[in-house]
Each structure stands twice: as structure tokens, then as C-alpha cells.
N, C-alpha and C. Protein backbone atom coordinates (compact mmCIF):
# COMPACT_ATOMS: atom_id res chain seq x y z
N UNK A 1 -89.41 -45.66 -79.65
CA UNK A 1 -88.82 -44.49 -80.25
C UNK A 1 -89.83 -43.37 -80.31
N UNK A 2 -90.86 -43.94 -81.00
CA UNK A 2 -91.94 -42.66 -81.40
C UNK A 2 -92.94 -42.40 -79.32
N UNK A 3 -93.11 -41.35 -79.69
CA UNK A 3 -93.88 -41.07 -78.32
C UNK A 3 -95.30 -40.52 -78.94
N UNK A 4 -95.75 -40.32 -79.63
CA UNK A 4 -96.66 -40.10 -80.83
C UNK A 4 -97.68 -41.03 -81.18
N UNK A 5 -99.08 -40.75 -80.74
CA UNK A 5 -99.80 -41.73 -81.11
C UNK A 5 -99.74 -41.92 -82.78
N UNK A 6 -100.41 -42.78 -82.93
CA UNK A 6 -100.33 -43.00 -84.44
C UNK A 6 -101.51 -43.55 -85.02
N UNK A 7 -102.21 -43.41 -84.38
CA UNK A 7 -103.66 -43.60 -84.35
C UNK A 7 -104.62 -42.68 -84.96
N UNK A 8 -105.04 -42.76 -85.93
CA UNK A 8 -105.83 -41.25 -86.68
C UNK A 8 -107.23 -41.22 -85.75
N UNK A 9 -107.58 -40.30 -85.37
CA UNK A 9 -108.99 -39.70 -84.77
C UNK A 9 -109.59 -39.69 -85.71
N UNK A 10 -111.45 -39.70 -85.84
CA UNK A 10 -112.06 -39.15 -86.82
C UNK A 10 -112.31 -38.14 -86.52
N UNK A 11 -112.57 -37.34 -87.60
CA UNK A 11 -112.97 -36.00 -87.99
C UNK A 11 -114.27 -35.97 -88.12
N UNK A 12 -114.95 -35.32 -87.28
CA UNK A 12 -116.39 -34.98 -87.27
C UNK A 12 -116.74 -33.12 -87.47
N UNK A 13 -117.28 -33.18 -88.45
CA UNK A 13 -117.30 -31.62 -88.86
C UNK A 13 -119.11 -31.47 -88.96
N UNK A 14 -119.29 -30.23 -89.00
CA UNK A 14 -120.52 -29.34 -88.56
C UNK A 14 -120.90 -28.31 -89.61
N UNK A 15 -121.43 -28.58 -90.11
CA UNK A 15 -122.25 -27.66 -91.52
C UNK A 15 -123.18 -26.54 -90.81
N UNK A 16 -122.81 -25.45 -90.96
CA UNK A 16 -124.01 -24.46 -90.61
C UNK A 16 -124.45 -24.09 -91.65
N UNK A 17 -126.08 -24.37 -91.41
CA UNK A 17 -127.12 -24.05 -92.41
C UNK A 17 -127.83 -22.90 -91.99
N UNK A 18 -127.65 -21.47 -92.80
CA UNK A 18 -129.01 -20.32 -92.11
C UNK A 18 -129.71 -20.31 -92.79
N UNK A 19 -130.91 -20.09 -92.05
CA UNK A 19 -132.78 -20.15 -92.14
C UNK A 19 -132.93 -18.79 -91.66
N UNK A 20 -133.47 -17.98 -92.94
CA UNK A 20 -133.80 -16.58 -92.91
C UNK A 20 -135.19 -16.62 -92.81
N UNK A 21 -135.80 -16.32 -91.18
CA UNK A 21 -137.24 -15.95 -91.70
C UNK A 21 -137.44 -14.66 -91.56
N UNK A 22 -138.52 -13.86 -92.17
CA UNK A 22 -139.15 -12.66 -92.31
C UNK A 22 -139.04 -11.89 -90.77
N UNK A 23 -138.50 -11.27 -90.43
CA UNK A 23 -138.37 -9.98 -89.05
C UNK A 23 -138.36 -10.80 -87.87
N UNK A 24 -137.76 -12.03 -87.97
CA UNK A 24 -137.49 -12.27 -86.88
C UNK A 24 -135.53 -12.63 -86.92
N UNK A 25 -135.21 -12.29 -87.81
CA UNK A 25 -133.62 -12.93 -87.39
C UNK A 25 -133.14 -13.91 -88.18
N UNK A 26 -132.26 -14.32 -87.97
CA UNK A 26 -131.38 -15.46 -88.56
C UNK A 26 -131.69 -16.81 -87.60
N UNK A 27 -132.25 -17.77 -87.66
CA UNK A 27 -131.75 -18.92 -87.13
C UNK A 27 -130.80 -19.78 -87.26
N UNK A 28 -129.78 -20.40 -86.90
CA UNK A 28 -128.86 -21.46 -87.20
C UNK A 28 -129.01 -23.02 -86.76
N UNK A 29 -129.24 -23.53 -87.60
CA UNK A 29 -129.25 -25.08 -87.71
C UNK A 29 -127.63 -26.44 -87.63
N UNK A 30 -127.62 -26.95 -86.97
CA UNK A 30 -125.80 -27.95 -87.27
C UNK A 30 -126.76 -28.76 -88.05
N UNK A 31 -125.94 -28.67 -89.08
CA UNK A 31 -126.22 -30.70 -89.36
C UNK A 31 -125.13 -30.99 -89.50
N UNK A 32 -124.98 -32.64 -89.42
CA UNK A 32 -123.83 -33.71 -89.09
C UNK A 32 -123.32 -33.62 -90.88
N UNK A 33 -122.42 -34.04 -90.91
CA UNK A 33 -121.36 -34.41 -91.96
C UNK A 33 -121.74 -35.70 -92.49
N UNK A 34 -122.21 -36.12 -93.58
CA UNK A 34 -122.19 -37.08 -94.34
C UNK A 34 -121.28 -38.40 -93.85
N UNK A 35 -121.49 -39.68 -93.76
CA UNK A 35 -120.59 -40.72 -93.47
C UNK A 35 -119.30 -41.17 -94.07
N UNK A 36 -119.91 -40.58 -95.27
CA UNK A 36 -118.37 -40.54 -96.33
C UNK A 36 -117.25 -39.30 -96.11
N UNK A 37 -116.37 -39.71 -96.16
CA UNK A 37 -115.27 -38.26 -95.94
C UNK A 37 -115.70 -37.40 -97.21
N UNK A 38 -115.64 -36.06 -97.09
CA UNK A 38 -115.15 -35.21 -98.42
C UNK A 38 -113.91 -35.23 -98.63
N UNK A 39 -113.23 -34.46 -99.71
CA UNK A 39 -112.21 -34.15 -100.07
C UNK A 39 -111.56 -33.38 -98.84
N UNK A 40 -112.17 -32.31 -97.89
CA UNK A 40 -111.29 -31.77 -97.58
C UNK A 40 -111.41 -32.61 -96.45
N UNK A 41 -112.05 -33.48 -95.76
CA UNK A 41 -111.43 -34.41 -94.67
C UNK A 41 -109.89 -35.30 -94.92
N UNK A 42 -110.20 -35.93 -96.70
CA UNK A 42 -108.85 -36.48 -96.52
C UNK A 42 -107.76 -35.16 -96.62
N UNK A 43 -108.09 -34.20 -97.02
CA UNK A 43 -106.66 -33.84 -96.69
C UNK A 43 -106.42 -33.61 -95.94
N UNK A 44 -107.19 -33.31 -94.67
CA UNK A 44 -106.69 -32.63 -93.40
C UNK A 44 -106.68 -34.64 -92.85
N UNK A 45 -106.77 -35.38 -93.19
CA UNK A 45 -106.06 -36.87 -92.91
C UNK A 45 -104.76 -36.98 -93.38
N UNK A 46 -104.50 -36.75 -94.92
CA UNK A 46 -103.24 -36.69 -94.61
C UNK A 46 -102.41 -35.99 -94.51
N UNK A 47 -102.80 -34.52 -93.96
CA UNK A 47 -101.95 -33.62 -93.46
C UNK A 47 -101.34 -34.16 -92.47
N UNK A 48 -102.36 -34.68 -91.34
CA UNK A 48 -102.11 -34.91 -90.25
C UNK A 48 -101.10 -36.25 -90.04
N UNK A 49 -101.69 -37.23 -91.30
CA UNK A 49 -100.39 -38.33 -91.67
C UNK A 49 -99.38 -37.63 -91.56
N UNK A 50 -99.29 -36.88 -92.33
CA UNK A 50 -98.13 -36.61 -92.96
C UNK A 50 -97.02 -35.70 -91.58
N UNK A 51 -97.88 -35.29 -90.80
CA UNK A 51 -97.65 -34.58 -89.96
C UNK A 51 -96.58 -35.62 -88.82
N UNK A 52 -97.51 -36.30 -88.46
CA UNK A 52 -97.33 -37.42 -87.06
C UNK A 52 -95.98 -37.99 -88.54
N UNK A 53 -95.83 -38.52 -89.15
CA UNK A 53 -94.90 -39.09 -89.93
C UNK A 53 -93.37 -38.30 -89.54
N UNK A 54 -94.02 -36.71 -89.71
CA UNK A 54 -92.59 -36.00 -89.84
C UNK A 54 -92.17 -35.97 -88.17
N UNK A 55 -93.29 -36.23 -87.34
CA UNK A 55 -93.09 -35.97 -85.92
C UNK A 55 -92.14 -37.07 -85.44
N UNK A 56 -92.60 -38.28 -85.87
CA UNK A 56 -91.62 -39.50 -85.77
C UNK A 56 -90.19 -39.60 -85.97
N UNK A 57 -89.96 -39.11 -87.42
CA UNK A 57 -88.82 -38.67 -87.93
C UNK A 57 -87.85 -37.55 -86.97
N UNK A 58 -88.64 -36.55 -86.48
CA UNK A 58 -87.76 -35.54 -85.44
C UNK A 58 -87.40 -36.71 -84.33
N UNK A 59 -88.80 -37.25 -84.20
CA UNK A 59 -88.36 -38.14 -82.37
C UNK A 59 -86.83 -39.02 -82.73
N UNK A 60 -86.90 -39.51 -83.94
CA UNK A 60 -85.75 -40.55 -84.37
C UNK A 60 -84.19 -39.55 -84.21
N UNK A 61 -84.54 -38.71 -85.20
CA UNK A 61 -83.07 -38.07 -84.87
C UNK A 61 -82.77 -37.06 -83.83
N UNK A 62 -84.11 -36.49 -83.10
CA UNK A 62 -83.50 -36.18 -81.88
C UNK A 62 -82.97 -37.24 -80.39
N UNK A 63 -83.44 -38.40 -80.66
CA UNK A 63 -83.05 -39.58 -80.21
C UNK A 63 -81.50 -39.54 -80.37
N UNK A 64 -81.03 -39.69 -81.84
CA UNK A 64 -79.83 -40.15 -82.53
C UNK A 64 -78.88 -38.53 -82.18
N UNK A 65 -79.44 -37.81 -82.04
CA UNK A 65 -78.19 -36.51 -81.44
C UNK A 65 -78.25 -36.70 -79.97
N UNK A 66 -79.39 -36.79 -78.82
CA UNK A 66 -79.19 -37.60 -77.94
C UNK A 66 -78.02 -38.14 -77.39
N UNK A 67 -78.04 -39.16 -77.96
CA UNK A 67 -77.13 -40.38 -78.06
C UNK A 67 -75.68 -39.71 -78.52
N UNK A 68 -75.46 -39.36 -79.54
CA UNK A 68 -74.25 -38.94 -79.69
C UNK A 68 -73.81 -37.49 -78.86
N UNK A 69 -74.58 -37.20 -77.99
CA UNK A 69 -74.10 -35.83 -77.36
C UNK A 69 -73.80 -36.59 -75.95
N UNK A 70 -74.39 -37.74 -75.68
CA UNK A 70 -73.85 -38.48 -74.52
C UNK A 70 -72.46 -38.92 -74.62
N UNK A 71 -72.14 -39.88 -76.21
CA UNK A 71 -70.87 -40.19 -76.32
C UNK A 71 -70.34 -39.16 -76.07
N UNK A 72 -70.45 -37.65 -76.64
CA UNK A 72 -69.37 -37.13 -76.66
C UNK A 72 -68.95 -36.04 -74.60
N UNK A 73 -70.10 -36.53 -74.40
CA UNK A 73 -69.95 -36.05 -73.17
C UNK A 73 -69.33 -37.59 -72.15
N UNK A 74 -69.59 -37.95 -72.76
CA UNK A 74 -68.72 -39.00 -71.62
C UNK A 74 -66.74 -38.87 -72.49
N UNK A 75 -66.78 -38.86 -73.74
CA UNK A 75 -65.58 -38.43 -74.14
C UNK A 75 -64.67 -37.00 -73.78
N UNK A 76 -65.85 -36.05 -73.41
CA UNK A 76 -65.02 -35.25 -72.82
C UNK A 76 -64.66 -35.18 -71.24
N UNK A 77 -65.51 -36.04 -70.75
CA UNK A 77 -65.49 -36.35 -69.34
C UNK A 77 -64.12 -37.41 -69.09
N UNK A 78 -63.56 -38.17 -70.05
CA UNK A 78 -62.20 -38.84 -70.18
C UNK A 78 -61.61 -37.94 -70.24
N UNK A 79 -60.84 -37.25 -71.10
CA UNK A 79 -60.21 -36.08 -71.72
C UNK A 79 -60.10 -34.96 -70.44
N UNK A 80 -61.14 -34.67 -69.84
CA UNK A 80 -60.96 -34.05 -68.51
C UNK A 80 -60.02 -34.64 -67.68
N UNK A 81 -60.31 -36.25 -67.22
CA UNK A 81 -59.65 -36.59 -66.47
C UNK A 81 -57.92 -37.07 -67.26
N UNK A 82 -58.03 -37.17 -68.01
CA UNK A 82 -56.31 -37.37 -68.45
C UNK A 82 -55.89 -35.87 -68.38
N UNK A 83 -56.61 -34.71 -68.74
CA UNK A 83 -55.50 -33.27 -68.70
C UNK A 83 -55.69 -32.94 -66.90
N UNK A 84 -56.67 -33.72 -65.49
CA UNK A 84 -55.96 -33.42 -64.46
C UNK A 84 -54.68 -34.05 -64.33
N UNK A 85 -54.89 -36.14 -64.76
CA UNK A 85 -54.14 -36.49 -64.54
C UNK A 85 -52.70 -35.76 -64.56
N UNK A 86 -52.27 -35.18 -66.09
CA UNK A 86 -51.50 -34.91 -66.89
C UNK A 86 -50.87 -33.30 -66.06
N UNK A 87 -51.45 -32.58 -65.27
CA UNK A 87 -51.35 -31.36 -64.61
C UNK A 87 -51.20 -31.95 -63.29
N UNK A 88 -51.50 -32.85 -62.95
CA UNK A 88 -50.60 -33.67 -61.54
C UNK A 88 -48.81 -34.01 -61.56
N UNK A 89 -49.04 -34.95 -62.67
CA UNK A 89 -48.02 -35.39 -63.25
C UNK A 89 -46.81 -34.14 -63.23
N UNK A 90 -46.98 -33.33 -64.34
CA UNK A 90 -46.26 -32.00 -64.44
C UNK A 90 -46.08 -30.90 -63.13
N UNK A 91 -47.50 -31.12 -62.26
CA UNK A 91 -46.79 -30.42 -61.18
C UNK A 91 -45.92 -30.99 -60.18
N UNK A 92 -45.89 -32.46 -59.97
CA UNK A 92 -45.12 -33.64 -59.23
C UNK A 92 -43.32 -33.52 -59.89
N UNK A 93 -43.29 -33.12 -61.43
CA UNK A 93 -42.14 -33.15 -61.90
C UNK A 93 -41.53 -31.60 -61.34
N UNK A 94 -42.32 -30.72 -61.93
CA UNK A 94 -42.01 -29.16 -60.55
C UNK A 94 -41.62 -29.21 -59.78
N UNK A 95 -42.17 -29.86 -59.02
CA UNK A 95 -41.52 -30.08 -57.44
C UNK A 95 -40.46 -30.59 -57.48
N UNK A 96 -40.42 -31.62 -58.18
CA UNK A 96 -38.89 -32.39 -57.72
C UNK A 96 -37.98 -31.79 -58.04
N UNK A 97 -37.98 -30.83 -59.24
CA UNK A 97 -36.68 -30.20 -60.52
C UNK A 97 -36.48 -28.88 -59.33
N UNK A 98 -37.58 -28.49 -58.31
CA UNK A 98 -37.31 -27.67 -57.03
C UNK A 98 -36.44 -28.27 -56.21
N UNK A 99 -36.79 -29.02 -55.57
CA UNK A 99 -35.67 -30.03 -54.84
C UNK A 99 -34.77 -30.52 -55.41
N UNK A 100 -34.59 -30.68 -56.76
CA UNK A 100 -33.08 -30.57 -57.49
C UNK A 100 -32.01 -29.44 -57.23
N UNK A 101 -32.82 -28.47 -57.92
CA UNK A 101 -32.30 -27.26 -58.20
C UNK A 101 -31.90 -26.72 -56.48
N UNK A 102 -32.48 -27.12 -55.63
CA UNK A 102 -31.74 -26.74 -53.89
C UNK A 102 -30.64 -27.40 -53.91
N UNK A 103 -30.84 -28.87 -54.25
CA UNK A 103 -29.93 -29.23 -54.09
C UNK A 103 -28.73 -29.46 -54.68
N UNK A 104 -28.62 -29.06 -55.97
CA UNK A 104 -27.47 -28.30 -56.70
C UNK A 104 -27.06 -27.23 -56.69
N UNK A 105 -27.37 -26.31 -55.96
CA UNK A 105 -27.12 -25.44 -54.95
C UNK A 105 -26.12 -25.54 -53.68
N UNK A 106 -26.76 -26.38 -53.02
CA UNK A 106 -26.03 -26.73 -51.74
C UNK A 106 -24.62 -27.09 -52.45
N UNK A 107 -24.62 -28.23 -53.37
CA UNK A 107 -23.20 -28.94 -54.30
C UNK A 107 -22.32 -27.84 -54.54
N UNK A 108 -22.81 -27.25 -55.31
CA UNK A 108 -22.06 -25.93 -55.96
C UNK A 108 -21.70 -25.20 -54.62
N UNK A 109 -22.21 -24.70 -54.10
CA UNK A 109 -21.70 -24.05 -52.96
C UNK A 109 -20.31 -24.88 -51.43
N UNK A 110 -20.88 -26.01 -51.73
CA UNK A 110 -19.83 -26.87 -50.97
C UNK A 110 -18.69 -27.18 -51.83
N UNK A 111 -18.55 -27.39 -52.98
CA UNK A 111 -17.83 -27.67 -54.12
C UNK A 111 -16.91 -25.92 -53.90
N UNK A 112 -17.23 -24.98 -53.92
CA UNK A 112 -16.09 -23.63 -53.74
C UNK A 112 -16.28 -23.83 -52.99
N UNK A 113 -16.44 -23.82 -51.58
CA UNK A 113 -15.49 -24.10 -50.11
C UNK A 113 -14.44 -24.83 -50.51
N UNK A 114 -14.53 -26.57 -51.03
CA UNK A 114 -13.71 -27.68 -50.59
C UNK A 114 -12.21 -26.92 -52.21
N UNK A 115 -12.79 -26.06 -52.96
CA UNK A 115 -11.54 -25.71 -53.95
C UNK A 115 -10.67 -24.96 -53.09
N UNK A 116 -11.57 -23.95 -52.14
CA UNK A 116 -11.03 -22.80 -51.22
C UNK A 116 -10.02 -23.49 -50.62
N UNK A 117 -10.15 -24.41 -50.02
CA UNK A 117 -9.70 -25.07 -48.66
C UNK A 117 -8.70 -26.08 -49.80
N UNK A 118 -8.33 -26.72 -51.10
CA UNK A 118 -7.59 -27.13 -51.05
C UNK A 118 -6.73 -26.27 -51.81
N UNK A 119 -6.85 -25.42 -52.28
CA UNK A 119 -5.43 -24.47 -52.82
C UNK A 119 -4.43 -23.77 -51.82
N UNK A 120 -5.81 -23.44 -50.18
CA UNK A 120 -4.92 -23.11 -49.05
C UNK A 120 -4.00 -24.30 -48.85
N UNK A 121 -4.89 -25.59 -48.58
CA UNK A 121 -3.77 -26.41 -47.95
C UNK A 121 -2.65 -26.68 -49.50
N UNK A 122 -2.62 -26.43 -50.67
CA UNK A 122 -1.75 -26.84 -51.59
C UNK A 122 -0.66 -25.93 -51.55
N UNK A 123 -1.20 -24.38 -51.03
CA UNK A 123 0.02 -23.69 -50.85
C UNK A 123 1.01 -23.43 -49.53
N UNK A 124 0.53 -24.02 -48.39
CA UNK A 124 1.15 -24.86 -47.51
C UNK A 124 1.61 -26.14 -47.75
N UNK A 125 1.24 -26.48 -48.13
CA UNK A 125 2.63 -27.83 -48.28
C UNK A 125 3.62 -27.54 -49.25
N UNK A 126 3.39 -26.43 -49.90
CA UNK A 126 4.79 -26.13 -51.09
C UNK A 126 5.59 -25.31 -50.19
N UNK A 127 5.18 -24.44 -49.14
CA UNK A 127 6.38 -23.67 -48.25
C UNK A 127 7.00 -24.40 -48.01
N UNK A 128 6.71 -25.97 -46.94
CA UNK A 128 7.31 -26.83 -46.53
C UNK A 128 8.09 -27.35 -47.45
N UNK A 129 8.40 -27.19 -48.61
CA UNK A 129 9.35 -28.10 -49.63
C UNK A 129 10.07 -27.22 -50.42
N UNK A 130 11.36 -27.07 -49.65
CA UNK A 130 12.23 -26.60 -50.09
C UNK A 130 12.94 -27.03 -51.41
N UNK A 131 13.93 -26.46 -52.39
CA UNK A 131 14.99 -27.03 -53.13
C UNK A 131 16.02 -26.18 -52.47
N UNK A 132 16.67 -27.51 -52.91
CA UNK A 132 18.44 -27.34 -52.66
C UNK A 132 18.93 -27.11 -54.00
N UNK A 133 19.69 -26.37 -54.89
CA UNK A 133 20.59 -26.45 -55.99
C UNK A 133 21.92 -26.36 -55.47
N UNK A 134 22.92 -27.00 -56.02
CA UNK A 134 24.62 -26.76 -56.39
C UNK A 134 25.01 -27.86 -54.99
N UNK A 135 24.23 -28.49 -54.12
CA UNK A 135 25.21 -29.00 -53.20
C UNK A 135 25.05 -30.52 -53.24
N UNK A 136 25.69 -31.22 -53.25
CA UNK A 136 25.85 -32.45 -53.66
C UNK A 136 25.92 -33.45 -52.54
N UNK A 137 24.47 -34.27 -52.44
CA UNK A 137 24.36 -35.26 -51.41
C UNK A 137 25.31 -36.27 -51.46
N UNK A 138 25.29 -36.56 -49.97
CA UNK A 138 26.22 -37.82 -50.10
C UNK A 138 25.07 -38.94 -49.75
N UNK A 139 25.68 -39.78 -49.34
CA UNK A 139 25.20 -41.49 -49.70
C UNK A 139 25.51 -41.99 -48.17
């Protein structure tokens, strides 16, 4: 998880001591730091604890958003594919309610021809059928 060493370095610090002599200048001397920490070594120890601690803590939950930005990218990567599916589907039903709609068309339109054509032939066969009134068949 952590990518963070966790390993404390020592702290080696440098005391400058000046040595004023008479008309010639300032000299500067290092001396080394005592073997014992001071006060302000531990705190800059556990700053730095405290530091790498909080660094861990980011690595953890940027890990944990990570992770959940994958779920949700593979969830929207489903969701993609059901609204093509779903826009296939609906354009497949288009089409057909097209090829319906022609062909209730054609119906309707053959349907008044075949009314046309039978009221002609209905009013020809009524010329052909005469009545007779007042004359009395025989047998």
C-alpha cells in the first residue's frame, strides 16, 4: 500500500561557531552536533513521523478512491452497453412499425378498390332482377 519509506534518516546538523580575530575578518569553524538529539532534532523527528504517517494515510485512501472510480467505470461501461443495446432494440422496432405502416397502406388501399368493384358488381345484378306485381303465376 504505502510507497513511502518508513525508515527515519538521521539528522546530522552543523553548529557554526565565529572566531573574531583583530583586522583580519571573521573566521568560521563547523562543529558536529552532540550524539544525543536536542529538542529540536526530535521535533523535526516527529514532524517527519508524523509526516510519512499522514503520507501513508493519503496513499491508503487514494488507493480506496482508485478502486472505487474503477468500479464505477466499469459500471458505467455496462450501462453504456445496455443504452446501445436498448437504441438497437428501439431502432429494429422503427423499422418494422415502417414496414407495417407500408403495409397497411397497401390493405387500405386494396380494401377501396375491392368496396369499388363490389357495389359496381351489386348494382348490376339488381338491374338483372326484375319484380313482377298483380300477375299471378301458374304452377
Amino acid at each position: 500500500m504505502g510507497k513511502y519509506n518508513k525508515a527515519q534518516p538521521k539528522l546530522h546538523f552543523e553548529r557554526r561557531k565565529t572566531i573574531s580575530h583583530t583586522g583580519e575578518g571573521t573566521e568560521t569553524e563547523l562543529e558536529k552536533t552532540p550524539e544525543f538529539p536536542t529538542h529540536e532534532d526530535q521535533d523535526l523527528q516527529h514532524i517527519l513521523a508524523a509526516m510519512q504517517q499522514s503520507l501513508t494515510q493519503i496513499d491508503g485512501k487514494i488507493n480506496s478512491l482508485s478502486y472505487r472510480m474503477d468500479r464505477m467505470s466499469e459500471q458505467l461501461d455496462k450501462q453504456a452497453e445496455r443504452l446501445d443495446q436498448g437504441e438497437r432494440r428501439v431502432s429494429a422496432v422503427e423499422d418494422g412499425q415502417t414496414a407495417l405502416a407500408t403495409g397497411q397502406l397497401k390493405v387500405t388501399t386494396e380494401l377501396g378498390t375491392l368496396r369499388h368493384k363490389m357495389d359496381d358488381l351489386e348494382s348490376c345484378s339488381r338491374r338483372n332482377n326484375l319484380r313482377v306485381v298483380g300477375i299471378v303465376e301458374s304452377t
